[in-house]
Protein backbone atom coordinates (compact mmCIF):
# COMPACT_ATOMS: atom_id res chain seq x y z
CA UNK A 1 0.00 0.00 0.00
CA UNK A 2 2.90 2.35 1.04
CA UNK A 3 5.44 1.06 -2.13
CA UNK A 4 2.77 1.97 -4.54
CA UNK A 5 3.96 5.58 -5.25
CA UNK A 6 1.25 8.02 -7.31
CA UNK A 7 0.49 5.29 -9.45
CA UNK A 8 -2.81 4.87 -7.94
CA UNK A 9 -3.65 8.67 -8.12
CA UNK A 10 -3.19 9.07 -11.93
CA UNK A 11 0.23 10.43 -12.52
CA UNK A 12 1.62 7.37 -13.66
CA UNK A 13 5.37 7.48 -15.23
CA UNK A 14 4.89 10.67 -16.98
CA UNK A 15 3.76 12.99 -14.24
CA UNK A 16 0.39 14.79 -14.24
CA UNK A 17 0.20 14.75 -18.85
CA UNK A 18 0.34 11.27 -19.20
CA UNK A 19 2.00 10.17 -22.79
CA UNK A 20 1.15 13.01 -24.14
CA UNK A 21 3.75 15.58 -22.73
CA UNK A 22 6.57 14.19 -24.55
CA UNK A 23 4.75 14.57 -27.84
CA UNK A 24 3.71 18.13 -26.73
CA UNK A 25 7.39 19.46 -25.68
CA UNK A 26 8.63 17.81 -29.37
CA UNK A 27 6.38 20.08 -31.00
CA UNK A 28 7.36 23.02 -29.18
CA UNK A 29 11.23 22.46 -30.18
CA UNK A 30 10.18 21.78 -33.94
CA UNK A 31 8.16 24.96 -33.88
CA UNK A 32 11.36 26.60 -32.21
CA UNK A 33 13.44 25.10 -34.81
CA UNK A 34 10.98 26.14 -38.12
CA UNK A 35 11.17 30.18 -36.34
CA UNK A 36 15.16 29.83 -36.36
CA UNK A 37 15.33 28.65 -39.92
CA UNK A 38 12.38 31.47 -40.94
CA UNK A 39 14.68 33.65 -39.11
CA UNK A 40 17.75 32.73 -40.86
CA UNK A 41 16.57 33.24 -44.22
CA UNK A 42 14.88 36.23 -43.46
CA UNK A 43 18.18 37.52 -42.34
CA UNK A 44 19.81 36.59 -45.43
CA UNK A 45 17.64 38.42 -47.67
CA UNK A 46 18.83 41.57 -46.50
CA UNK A 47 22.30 40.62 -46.57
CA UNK A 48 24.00 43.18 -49.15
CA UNK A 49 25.50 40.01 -51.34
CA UNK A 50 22.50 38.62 -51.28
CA UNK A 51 21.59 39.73 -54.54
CA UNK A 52 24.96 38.05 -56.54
CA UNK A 53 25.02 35.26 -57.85
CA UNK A 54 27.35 32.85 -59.49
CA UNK A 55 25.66 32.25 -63.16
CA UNK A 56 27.37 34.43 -66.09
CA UNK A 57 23.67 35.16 -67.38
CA UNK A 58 22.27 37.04 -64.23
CA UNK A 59 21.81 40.72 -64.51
CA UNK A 60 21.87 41.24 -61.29
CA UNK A 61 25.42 40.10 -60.64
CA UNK A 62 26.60 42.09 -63.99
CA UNK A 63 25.24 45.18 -62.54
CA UNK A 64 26.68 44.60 -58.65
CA UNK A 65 30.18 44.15 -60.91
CA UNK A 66 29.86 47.71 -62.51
CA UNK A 67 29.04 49.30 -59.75
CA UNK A 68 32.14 47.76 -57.88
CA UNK A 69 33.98 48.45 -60.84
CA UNK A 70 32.60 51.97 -60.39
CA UNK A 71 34.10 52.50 -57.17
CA UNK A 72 37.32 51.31 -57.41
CA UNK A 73 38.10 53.65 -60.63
CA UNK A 74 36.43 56.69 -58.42
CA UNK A 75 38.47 55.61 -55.86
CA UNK A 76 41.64 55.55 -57.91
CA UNK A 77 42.42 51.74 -57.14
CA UNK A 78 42.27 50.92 -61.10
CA UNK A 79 43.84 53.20 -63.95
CA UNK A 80 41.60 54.36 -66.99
CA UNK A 81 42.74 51.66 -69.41
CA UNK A 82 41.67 48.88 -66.97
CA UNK A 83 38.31 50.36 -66.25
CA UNK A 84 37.39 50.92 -69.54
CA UNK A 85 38.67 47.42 -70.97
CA UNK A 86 37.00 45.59 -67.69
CA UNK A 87 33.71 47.63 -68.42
CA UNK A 88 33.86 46.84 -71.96
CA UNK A 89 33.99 43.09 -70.69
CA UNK A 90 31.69 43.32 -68.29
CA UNK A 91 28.73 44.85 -71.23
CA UNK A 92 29.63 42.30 -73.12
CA UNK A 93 28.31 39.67 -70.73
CA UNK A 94 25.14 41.56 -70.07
């Protein structure tokens, strides 16, 4: 009578949800783990390479390239002759 624990009072082995409370806290976690990934890819999206890409045919990717190309002649990091023959490249492609 005294051995019996809370058996007899309907907690069983699981405490007071029965079975069912190990299913429960599994779905919490995968809900956790669906907002992390949401989260993730929302974050990415507004990364500022985001938008370049590694095919040849993508416009985007041709334009991010001229406007890098932009700023390193304004910036004096490339001569005249290289911007123009890189730029000439570059429309080409596009």
């Amino acid at each position: 009578m005294f051995c019996r624990g809370f058996a007899g009072s309907g907690y069983g082995q699981f405490g007071g949800f029965g079975g069912g409370g190990m299913f429960l806290m599994m779905g919490f976690g995968f809900l956790i783990f669906l907002a992390l990934i949401f989260l993730a890819f929302k974050l990415m999206k507004n990364h500022p390479y985001s938008n370049l890409s590694l095919s040849n045919n993508s416009t985007p990717s041709i334009n991010s390239a001229l406007n890098i190309l932009n700023d390193r002649f304004a910036k004096g990091e490339i001569d005249e002759e290289e911007y123009t023959k890189r730029k000439i490249i570059l429309n080409q492609k596009n």
